[in-house]
Protein backbone atom coordinates (compact mmCIF):
# COMPACT_ATOMS: atom_id res chain seq x y z
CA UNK A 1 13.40 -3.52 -4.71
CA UNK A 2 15.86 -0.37 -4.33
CA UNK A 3 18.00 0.56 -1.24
CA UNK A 4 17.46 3.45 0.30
CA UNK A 5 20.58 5.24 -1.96
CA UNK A 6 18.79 3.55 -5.09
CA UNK A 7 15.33 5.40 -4.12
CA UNK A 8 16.74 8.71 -3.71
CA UNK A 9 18.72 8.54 -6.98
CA UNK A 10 15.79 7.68 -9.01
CA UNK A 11 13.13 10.02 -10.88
CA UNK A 12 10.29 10.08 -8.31
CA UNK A 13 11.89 8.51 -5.61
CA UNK A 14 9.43 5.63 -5.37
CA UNK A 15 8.40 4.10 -2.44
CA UNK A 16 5.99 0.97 -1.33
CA UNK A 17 3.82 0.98 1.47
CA UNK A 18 1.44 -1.83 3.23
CA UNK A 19 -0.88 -0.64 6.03
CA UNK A 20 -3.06 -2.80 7.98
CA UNK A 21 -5.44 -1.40 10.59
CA UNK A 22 -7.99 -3.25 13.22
CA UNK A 23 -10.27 -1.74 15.42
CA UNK A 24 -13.28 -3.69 17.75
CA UNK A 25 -16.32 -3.54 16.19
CA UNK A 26 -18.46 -1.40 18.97
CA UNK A 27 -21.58 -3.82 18.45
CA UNK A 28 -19.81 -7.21 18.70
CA UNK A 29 -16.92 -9.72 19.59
CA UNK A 30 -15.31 -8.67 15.80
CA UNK A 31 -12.39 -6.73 14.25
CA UNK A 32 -12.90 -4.41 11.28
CA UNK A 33 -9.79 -4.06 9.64
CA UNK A 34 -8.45 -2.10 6.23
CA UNK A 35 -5.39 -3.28 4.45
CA UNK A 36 -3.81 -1.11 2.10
CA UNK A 37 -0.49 -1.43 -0.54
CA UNK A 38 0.27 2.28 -2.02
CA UNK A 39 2.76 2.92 -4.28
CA UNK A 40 3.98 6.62 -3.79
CA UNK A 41 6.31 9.06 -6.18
CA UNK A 42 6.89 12.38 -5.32
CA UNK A 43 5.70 14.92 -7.40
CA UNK A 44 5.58 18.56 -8.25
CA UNK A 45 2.78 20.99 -8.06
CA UNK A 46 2.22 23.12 -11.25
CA UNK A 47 -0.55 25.32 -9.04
CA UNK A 48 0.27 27.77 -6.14
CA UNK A 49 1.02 26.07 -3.67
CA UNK A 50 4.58 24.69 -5.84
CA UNK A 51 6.40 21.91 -4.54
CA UNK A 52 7.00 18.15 -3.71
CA UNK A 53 4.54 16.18 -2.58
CA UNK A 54 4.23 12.41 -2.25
CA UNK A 55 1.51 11.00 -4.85
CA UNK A 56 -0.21 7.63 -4.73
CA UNK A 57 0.51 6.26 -7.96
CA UNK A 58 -0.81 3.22 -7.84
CA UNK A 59 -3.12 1.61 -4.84
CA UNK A 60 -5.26 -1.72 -3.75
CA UNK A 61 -7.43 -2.12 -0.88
CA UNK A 62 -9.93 -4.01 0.78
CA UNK A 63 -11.86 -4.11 3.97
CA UNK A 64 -13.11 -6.80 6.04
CA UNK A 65 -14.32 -8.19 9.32
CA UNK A 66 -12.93 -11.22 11.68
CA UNK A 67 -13.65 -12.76 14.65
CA UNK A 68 -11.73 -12.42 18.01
CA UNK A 69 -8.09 -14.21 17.35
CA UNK A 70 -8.39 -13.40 13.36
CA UNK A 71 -5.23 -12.04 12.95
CA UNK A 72 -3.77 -14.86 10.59
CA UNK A 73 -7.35 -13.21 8.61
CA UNK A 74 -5.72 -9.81 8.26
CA UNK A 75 -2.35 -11.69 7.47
CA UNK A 76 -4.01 -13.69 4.50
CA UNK A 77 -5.47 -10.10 3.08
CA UNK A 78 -2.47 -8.21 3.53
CA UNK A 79 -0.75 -11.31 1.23
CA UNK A 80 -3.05 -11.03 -1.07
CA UNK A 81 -3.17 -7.56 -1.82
CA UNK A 82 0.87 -8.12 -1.80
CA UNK A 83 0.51 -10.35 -4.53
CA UNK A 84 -1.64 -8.27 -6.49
CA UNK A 85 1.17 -5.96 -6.21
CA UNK A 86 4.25 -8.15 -7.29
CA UNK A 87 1.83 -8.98 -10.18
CA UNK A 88 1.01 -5.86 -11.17
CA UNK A 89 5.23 -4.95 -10.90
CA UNK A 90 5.76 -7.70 -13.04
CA UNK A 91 3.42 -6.95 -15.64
CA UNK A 92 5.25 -3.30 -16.08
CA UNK A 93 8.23 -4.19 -15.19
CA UNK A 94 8.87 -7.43 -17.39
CA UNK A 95 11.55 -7.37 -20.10
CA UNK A 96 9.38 -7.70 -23.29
């Protein structure tokens, strides 16, 4: 992990996101939920319009559907897809 000085002094300035999101199913006593972890670099445009943008570089997701109460269920799939991650760091960022 970088500090916030770290990030901005590094090629890319990379950044790690985790989004979860529930809404009431319209039919039903359930939650649909999406849980997201992004990572982001910024990048620069070669085409008109030039500039900096912030590009996913990497990404996992999933989607799913609970019952009323169910947030430990969106807990569990927001640490799973947070493990994916640290893997995934680990298997790039390990000193060979």
């Amino acid at each position: 992990m970088l500090t916030e000085d770290e990030m901005e002094r590094t090629p890319g300035m990379p950044s790690v996101e985790i989004n979860a999101n529930g809404t009431p199913h319209p039919d039903g006593p359930w939650i649909l939920y999406n849980v997201r972890v992004t990572v982001a670099e910024r990048a620069q445009l070669v085409r008109p319009p030039h500039g900096l943008v912030d590009a996913w570089v990497w990404n996992v997701s999933t989607v799913g559907s609970t019952g009323p109460g169910g947030v430990a269920d969106i807990r569990e799939a927001v640490a799973e897809k947070v493990k994916v991650f640290v893997a995934a760091y680990w298997a790039a960022n390990s000193k060979k």
